[in-house]
PDB file of N, CA and C in Angstrom:
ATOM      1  N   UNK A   1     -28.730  -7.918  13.781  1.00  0.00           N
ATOM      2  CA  UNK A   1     -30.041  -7.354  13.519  1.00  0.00           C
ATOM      3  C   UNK A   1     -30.769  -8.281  12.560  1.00  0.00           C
ATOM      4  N   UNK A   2     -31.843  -8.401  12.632  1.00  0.00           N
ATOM      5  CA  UNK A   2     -33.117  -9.271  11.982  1.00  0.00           C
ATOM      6  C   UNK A   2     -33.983  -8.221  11.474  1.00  0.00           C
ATOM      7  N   UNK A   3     -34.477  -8.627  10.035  1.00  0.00           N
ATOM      8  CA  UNK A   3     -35.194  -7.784   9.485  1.00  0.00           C
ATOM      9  C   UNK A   3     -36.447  -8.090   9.405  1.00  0.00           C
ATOM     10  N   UNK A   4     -37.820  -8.218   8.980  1.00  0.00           N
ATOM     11  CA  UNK A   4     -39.087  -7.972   9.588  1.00  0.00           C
ATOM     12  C   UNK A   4     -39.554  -9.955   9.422  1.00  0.00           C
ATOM     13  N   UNK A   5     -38.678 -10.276   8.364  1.00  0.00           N
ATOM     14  CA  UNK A   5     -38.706 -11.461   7.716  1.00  0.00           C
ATOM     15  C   UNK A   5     -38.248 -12.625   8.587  1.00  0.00           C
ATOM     16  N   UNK A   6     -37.794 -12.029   9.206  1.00  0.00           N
ATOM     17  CA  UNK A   6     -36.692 -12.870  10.370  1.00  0.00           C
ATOM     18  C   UNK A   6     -35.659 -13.016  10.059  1.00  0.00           C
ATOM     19  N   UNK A   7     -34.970 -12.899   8.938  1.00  0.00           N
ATOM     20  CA  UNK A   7     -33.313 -13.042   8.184  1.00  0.00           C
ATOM     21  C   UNK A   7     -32.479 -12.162   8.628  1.00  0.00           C
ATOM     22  N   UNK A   8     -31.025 -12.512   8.698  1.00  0.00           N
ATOM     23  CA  UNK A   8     -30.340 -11.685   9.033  1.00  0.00           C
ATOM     24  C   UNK A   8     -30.256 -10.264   7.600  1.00  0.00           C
ATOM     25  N   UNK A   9     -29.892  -9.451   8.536  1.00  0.00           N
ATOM     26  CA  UNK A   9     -29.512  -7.982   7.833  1.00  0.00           C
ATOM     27  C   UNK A   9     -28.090  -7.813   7.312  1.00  0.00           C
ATOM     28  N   UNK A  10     -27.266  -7.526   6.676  1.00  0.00           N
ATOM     29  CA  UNK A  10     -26.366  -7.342   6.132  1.00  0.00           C
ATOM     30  C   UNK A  10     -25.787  -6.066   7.268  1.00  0.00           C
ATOM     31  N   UNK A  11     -24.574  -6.088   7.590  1.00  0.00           N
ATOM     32  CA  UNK A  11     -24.154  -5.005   8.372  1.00  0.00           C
ATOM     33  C   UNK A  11     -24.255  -3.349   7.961  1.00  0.00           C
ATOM     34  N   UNK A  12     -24.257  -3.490   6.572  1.00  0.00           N
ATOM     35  CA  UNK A  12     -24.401  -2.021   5.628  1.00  0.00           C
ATOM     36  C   UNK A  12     -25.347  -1.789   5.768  1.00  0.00           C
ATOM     37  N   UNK A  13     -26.751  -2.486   5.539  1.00  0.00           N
ATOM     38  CA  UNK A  13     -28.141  -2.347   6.019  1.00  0.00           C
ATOM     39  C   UNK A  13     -28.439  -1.975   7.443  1.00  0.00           C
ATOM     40  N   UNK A  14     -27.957  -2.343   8.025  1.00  0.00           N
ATOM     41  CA  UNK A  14     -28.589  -2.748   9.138  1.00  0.00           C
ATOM     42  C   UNK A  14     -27.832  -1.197   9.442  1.00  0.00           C
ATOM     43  N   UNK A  15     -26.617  -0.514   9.664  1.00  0.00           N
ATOM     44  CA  UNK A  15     -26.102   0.611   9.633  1.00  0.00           C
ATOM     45  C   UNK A  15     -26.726   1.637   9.038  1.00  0.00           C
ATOM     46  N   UNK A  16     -27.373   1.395   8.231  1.00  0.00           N
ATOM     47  CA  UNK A  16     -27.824   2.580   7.256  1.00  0.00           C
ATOM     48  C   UNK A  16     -29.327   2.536   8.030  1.00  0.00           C
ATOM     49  N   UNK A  17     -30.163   1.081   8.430  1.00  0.00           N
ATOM     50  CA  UNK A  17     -31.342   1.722   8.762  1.00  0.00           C
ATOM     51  C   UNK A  17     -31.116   2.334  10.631  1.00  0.00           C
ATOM     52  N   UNK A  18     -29.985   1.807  10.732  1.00  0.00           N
ATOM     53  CA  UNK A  18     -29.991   2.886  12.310  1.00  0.00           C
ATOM     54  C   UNK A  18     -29.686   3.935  12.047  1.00  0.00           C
ATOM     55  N   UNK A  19     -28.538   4.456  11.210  1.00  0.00           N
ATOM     56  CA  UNK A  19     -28.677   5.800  11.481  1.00  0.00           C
ATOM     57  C   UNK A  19     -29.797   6.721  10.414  1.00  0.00           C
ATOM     58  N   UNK A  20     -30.132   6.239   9.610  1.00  0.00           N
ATOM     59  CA  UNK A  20     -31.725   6.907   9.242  1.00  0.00           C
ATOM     60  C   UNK A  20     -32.697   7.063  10.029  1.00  0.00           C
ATOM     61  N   UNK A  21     -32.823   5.647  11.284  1.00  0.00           N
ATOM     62  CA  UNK A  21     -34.112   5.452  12.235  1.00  0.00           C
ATOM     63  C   UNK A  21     -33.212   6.873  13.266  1.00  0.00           C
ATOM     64  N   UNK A  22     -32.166   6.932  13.514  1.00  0.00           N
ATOM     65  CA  UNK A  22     -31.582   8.688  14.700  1.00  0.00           C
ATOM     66  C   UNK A  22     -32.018   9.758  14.076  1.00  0.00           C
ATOM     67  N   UNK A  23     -31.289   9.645  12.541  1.00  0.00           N
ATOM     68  CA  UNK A  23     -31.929  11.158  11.938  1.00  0.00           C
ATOM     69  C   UNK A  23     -32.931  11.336  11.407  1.00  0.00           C
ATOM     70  N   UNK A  24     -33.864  10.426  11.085  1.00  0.00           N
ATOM     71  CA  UNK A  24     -34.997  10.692  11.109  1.00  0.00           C
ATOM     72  C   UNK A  24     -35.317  11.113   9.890  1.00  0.00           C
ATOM     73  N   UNK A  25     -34.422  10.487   8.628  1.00  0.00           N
ATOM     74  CA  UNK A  25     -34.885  10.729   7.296  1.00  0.00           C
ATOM     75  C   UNK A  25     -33.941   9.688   6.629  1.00  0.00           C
ATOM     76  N   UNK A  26     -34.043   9.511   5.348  1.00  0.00           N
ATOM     77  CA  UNK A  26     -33.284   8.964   4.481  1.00  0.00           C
ATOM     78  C   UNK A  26     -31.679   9.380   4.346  1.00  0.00           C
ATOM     79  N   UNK A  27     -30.633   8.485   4.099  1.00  0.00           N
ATOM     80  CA  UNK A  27     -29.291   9.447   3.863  1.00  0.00           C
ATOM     81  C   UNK A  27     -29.399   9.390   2.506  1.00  0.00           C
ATOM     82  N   UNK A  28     -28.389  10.094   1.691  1.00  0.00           N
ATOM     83  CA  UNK A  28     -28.445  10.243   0.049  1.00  0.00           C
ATOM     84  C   UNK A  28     -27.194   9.473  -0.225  1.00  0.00           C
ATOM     85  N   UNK A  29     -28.143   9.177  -1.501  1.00  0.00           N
ATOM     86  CA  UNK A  29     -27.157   8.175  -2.091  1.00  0.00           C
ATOM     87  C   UNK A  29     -26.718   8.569  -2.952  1.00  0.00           C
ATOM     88  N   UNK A  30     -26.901  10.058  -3.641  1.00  0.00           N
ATOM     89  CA  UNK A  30     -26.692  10.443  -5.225  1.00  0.00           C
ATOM     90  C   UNK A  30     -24.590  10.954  -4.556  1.00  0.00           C
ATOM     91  N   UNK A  31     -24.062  10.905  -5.052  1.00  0.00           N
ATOM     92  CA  UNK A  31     -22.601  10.787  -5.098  1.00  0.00           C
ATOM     93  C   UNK A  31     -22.297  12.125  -5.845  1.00  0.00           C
ATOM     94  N   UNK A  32     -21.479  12.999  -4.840  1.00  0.00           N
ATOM     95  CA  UNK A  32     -21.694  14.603  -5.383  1.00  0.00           C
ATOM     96  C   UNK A  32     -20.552  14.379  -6.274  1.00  0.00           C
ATOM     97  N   UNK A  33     -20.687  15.340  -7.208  1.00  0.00           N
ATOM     98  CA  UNK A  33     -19.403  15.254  -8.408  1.00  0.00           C
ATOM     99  C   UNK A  33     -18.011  15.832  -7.307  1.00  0.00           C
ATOM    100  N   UNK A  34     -16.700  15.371  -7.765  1.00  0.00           N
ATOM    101  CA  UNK A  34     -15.784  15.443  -7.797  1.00  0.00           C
ATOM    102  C   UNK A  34     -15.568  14.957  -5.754  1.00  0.00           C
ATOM    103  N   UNK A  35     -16.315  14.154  -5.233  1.00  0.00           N
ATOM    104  CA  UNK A  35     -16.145  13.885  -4.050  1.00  0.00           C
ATOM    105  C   UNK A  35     -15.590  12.262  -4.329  1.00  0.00           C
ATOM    106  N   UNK A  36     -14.790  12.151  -2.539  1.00  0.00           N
ATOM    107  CA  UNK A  36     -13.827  10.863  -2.961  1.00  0.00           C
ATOM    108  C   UNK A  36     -14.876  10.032  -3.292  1.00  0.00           C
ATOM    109  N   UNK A  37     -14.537   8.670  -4.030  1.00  0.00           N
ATOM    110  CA  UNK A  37     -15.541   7.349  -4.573  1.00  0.00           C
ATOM    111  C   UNK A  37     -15.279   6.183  -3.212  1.00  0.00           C
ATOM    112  N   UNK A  38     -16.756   6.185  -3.326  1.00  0.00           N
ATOM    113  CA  UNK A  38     -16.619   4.717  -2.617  1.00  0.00           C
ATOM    114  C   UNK A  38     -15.851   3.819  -2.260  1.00  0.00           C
ATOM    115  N   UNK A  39     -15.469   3.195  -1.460  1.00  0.00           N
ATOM    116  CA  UNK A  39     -14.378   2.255  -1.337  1.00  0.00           C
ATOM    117  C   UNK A  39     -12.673   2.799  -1.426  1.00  0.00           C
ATOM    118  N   UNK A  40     -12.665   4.247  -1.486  1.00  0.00           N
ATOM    119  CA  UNK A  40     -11.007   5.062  -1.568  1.00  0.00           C
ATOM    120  C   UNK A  40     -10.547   4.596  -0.104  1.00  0.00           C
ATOM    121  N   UNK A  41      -9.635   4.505  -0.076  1.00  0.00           N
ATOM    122  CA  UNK A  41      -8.642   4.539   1.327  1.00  0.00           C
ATOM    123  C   UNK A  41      -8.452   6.043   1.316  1.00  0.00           C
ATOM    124  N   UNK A  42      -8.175   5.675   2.932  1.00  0.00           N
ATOM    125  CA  UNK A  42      -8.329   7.157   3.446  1.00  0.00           C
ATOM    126  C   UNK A  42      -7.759   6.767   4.592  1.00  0.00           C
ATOM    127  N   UNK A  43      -6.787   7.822   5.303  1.00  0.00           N
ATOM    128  CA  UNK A  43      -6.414   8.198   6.513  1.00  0.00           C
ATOM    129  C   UNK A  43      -7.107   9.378   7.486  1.00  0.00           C
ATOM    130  N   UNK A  44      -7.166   8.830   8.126  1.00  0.00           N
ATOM    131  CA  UNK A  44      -8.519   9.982   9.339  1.00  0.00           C
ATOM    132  C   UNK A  44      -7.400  10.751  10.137  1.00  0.00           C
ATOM    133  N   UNK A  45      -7.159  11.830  10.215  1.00  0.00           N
ATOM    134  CA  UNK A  45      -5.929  12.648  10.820  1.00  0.00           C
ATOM    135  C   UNK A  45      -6.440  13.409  11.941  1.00  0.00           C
ATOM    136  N   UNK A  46      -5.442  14.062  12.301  1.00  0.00           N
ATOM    137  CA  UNK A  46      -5.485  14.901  13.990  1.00  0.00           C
ATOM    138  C   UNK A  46      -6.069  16.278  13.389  1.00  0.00           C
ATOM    139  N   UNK A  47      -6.493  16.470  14.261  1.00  0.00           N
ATOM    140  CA  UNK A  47      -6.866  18.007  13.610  1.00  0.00           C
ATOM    141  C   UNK A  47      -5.577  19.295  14.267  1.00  0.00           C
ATOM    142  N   UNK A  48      -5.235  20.070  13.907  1.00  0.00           N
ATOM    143  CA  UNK A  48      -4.066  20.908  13.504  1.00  0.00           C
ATOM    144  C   UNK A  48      -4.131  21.750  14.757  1.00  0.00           C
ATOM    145  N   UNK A  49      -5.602  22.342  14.899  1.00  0.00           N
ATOM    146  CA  UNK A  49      -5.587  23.456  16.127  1.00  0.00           C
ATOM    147  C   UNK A  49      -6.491  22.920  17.475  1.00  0.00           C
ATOM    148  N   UNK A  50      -6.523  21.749  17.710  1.00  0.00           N
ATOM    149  CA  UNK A  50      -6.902  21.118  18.957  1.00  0.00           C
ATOM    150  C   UNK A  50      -7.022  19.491  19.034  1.00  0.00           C
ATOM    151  N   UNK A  51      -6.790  18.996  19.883  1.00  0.00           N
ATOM    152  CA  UNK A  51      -6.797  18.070  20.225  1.00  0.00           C
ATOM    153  C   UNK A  51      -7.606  16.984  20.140  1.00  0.00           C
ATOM    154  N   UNK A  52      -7.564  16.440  18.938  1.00  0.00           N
ATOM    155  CA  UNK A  52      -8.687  15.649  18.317  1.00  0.00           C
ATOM    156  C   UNK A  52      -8.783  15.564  17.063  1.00  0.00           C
ATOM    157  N   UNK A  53     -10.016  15.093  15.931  1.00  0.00           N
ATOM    158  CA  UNK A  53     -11.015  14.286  17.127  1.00  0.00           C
ATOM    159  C   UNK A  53     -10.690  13.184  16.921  1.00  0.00           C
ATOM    160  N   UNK A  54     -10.203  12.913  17.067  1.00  0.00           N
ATOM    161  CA  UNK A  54      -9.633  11.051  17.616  1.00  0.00           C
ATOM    162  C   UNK A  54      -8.278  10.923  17.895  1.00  0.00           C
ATOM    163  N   UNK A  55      -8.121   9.743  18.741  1.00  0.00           N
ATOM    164  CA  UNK A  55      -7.189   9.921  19.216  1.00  0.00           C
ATOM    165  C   UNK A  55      -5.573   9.929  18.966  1.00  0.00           C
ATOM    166  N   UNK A  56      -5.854   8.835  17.707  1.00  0.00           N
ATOM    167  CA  UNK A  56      -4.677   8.716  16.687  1.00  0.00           C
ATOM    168  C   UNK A  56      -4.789   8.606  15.224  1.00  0.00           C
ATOM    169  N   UNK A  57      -3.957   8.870  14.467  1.00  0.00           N
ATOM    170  CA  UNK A  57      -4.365   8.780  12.981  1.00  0.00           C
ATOM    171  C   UNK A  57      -4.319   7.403  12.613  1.00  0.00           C
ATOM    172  N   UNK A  58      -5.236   7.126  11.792  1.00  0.00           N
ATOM    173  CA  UNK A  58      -5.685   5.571  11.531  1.00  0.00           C
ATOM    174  C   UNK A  58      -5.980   5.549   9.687  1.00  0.00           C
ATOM    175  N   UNK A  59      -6.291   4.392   8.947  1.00  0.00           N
ATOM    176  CA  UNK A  59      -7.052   4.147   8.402  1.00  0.00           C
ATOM    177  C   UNK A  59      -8.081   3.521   7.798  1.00  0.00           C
ATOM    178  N   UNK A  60      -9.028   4.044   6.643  1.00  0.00           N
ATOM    179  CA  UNK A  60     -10.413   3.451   6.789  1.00  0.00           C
ATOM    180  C   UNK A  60     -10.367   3.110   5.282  1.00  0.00           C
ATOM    181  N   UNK A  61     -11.572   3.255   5.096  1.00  0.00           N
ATOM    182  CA  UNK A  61     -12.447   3.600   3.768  1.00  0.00           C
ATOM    183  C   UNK A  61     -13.527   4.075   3.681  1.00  0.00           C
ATOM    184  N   UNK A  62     -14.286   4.638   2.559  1.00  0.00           N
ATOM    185  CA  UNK A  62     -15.472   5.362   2.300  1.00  0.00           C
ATOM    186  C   UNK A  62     -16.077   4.695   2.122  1.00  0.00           C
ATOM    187  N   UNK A  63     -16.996   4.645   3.417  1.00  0.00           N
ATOM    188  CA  UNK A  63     -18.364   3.868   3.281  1.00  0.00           C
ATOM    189  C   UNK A  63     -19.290   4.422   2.145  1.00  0.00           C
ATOM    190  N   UNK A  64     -19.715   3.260   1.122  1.00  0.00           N
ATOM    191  CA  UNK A  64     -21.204   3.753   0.411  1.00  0.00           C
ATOM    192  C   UNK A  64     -22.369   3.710   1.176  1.00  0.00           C
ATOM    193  N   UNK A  65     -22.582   3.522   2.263  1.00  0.00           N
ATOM    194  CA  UNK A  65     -23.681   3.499   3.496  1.00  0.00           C
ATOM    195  C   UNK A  65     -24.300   4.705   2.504  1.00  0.00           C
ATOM    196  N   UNK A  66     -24.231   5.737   2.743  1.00  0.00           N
ATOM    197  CA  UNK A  66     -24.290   6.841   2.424  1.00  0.00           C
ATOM    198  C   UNK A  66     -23.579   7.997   1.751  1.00  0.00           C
ATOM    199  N   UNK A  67     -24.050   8.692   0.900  1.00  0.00           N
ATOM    200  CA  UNK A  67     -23.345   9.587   0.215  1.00  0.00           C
ATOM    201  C   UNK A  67     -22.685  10.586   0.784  1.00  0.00           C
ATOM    202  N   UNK A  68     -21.067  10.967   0.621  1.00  0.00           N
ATOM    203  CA  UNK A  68     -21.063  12.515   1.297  1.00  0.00           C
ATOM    204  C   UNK A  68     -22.101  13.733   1.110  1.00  0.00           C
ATOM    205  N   UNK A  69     -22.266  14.192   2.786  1.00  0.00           N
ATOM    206  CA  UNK A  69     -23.255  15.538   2.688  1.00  0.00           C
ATOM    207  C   UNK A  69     -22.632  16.881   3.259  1.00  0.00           C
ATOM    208  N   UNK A  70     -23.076  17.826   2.639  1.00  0.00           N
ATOM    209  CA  UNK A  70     -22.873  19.168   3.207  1.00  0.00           C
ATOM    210  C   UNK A  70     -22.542  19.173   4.997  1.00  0.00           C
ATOM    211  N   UNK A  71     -21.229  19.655   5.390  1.00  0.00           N
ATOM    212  CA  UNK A  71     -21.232  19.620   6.598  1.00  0.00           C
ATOM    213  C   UNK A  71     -21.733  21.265   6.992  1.00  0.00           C
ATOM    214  N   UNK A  72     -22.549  21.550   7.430  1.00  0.00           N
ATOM    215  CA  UNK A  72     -23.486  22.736   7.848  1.00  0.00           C
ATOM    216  C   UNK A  72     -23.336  23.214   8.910  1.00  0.00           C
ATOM    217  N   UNK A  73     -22.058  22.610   9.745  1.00  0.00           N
ATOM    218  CA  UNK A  73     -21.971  23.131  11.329  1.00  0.00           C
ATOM    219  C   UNK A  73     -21.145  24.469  11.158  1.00  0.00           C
ATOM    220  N   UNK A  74     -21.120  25.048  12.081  1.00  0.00           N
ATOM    221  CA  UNK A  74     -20.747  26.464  12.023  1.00  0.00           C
ATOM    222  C   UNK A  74     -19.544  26.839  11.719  1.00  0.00           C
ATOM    223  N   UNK A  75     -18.491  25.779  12.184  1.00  0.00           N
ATOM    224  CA  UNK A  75     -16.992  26.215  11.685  1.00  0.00           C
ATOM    225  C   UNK A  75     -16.995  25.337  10.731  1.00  0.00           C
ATOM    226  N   UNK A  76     -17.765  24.787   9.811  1.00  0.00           N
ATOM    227  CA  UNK A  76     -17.458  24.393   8.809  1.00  0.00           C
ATOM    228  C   UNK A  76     -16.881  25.022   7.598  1.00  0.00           C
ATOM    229  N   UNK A  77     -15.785  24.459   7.020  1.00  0.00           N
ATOM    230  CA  UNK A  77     -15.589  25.218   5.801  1.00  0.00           C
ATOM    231  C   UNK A  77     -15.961  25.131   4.664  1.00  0.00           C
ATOM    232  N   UNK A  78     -16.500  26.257   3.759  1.00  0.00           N
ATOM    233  CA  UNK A  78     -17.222  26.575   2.531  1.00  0.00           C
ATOM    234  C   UNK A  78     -17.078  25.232   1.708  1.00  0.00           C
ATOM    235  N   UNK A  79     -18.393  24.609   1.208  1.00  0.00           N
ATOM    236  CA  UNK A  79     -18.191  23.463   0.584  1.00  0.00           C
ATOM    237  C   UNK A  79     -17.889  22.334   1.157  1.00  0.00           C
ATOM    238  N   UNK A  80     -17.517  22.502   2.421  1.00  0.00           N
ATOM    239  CA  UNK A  80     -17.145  21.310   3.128  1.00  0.00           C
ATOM    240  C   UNK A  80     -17.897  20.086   3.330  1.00  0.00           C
ATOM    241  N   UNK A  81     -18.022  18.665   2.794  1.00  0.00           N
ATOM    242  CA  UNK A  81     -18.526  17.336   2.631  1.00  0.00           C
ATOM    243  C   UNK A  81     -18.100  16.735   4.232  1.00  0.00           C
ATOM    244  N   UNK A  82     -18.933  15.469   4.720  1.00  0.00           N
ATOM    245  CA  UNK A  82     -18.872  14.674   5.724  1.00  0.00           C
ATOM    246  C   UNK A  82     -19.032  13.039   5.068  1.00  0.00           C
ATOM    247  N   UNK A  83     -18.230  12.711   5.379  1.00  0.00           N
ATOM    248  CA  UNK A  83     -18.124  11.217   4.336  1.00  0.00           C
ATOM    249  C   UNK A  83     -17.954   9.926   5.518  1.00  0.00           C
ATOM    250  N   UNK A  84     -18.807   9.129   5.746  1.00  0.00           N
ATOM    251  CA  UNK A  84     -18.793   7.954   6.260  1.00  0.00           C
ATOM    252  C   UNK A  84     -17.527   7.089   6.007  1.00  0.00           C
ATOM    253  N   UNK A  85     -16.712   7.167   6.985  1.00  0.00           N
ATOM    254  CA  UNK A  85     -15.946   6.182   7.045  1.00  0.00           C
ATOM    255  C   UNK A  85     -15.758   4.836   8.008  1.00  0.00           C
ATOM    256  N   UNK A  86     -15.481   3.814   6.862  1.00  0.00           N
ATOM    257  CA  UNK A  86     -15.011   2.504   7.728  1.00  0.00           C
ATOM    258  C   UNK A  86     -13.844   2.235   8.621  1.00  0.00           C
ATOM    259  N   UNK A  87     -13.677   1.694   9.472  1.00  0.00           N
ATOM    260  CA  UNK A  87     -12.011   1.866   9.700  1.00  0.00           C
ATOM    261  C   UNK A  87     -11.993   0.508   9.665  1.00  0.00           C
ATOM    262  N   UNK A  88     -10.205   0.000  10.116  1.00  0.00           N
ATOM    263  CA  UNK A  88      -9.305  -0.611   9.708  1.00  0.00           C
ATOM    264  C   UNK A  88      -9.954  -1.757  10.826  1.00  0.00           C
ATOM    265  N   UNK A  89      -9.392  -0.595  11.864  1.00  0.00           N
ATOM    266  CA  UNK A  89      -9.817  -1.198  12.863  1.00  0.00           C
ATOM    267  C   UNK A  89     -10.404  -0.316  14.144  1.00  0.00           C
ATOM    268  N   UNK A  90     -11.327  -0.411  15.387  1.00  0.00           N
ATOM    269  CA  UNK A  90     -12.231   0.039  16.602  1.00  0.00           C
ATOM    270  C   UNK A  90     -11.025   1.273  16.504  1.00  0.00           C
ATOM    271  N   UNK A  91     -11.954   2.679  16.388  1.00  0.00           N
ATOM    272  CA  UNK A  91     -11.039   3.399  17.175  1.00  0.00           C
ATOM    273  C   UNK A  91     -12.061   4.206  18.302  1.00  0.00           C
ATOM    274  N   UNK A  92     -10.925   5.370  18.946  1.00  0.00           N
ATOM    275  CA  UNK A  92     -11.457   5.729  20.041  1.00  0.00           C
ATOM    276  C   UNK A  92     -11.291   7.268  20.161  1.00  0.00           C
ATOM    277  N   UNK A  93     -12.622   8.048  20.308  1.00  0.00           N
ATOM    278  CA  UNK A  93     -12.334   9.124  19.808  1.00  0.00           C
ATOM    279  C   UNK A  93     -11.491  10.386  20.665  1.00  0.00           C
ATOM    280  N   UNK A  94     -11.117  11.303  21.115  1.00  0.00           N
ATOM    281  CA  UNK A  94     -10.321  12.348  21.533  1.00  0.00           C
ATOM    282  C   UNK A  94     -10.955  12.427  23.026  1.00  0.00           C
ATOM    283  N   UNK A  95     -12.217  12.008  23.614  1.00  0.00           N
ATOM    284  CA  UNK A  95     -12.719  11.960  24.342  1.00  0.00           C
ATOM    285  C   UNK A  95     -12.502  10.722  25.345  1.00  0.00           C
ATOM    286  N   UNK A  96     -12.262   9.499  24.315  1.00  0.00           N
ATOM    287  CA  UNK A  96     -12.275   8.294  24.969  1.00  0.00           C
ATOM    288  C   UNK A  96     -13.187   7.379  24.643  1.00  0.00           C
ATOM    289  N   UNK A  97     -13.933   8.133  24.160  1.00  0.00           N
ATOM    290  CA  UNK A  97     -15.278   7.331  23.887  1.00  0.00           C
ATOM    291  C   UNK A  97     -15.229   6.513  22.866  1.00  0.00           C
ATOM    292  N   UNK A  98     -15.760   5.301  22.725  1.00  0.00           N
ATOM    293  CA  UNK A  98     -15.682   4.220  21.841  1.00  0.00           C
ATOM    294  C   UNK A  98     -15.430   2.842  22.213  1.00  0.00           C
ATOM    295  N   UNK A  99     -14.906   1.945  21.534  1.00  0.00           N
ATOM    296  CA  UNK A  99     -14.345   2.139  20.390  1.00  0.00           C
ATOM    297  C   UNK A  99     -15.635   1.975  19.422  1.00  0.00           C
ATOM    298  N   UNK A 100     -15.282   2.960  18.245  1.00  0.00           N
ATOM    299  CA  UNK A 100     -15.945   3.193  16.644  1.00  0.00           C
ATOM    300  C   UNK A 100     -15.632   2.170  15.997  1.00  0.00           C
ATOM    301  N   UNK A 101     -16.177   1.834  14.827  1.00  0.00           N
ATOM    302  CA  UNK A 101     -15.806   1.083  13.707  1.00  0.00           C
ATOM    303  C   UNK A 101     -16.322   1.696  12.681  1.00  0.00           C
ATOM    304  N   UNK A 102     -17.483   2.654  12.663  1.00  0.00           N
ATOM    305  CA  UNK A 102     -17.363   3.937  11.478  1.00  0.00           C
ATOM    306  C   UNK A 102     -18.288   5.141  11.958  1.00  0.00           C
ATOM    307  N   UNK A 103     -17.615   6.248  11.269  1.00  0.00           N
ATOM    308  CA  UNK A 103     -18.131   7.343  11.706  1.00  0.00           C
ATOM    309  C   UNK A 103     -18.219   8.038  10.780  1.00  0.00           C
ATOM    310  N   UNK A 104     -18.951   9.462  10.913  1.00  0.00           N
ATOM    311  CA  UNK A 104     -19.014  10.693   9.840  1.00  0.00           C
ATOM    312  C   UNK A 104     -17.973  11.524  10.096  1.00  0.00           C
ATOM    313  N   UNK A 105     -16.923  11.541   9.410  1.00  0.00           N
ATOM    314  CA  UNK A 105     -16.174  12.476   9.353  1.00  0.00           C
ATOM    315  C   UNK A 105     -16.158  13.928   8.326  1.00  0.00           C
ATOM    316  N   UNK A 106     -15.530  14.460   8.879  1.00  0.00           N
ATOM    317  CA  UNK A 106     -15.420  15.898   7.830  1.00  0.00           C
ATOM    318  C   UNK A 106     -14.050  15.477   7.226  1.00  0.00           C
ATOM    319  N   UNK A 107     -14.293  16.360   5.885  1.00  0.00           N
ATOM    320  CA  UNK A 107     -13.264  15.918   4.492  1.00  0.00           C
ATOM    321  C   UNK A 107     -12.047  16.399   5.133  1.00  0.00           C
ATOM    322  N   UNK A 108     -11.847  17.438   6.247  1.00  0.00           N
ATOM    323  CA  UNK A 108     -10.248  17.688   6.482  1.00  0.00           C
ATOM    324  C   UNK A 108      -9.477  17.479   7.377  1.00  0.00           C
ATOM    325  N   UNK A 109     -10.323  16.498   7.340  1.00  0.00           N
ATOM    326  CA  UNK A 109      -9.906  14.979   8.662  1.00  0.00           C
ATOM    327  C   UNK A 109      -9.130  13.923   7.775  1.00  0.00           C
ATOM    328  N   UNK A 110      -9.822  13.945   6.805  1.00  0.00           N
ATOM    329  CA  UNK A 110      -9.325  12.934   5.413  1.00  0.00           C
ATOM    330  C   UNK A 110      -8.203  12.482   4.350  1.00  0.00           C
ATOM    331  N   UNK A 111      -7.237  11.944   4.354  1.00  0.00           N
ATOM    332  CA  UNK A 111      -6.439  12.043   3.658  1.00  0.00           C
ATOM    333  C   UNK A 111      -6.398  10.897   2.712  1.00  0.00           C
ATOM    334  N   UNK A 112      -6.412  10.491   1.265  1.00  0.00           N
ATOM    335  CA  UNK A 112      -6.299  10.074   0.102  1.00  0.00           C
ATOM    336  C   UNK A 112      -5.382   9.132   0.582  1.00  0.00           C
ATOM    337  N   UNK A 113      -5.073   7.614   0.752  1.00  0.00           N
ATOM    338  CA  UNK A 113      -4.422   6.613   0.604  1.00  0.00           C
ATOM    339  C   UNK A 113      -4.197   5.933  -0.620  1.00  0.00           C
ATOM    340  N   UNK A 114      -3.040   5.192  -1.031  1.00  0.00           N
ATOM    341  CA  UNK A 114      -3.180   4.384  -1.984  1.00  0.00           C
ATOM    342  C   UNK A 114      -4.048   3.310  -1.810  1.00  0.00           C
ATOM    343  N   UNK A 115      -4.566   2.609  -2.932  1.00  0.00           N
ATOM    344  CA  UNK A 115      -5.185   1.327  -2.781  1.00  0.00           C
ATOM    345  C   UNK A 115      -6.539   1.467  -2.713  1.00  0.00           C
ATOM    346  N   UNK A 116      -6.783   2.717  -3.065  1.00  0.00           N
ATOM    347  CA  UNK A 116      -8.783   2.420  -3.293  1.00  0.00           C
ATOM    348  C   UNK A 116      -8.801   2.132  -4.498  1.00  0.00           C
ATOM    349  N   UNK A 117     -10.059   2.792  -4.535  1.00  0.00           N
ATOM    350  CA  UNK A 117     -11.106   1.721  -6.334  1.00  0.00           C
ATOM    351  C   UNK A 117     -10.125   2.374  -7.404  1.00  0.00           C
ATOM    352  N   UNK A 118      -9.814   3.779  -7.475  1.00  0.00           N
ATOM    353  CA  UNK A 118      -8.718   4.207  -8.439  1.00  0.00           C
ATOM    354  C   UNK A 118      -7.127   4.145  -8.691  1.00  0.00           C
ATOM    355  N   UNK A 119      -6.738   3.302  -7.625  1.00  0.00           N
ATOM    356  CA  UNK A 119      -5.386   3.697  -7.538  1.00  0.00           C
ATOM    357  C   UNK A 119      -5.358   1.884  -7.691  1.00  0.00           C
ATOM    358  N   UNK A 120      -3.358   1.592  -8.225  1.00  0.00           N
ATOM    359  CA  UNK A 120      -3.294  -0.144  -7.491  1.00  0.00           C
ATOM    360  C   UNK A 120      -2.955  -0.304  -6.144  1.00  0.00           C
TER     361      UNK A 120
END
């Protein structure tokens, strides 16, 4: 991607202004208290009562693209955050569809790895 200047875009940029240009607003950047930090490792897991959503457990990191937000969908659970993650490497989701290299996940998809910004 090329930005209006003609220079290349940085991949974080260039990510952040596509999915702002889909949803059609700004994402937030303010960093909710006690949510994982930027750059944590993280494992993206199976979900427990169906088949998905992806196809195998992998891991990523927390994109600062954007801040975790309120996940508001209906079986969401109380308090429940959606946190941009990077992965390791292309995955492919429960459907087939892909391969990803980052997505919005929900926090109980998420599991705490060693080796982010807080841990050695």
């Amino acid at each position: 991607m090329t930005n209006t200047c003609g220079g290349p875009v940085p991949a974080s940029a260039a990510d952040r202004q596509a999915v702002e240009y889909v949803l059609g607003r700004p994402l937030r950047q303010s960093w909710p208290p006690g949510a994982l930090a930027p750059g944590s490792r993280v494992r993206v897991v199976r979900a427990q009562d169906w088949d998905g959503p992806w196809q195998i457990e992998f891991t990523g990191v927390i994109d600062p693209m954007g801040a975790p937000e309120p996940n508001e969908h209906a079986q969401a659970f109380a308090g429940e955050l959606m946190y941009w993650v990077t992965f390791d490497a292309p995955q492919r989701d429960s459907g087939g569809d892909g391969p990803y290299r980052k997505a919005l996940i929900w926090d109980r998809h998420l599991r705490a790895e060693p080796g982010g910004p807080d841990t050695p």
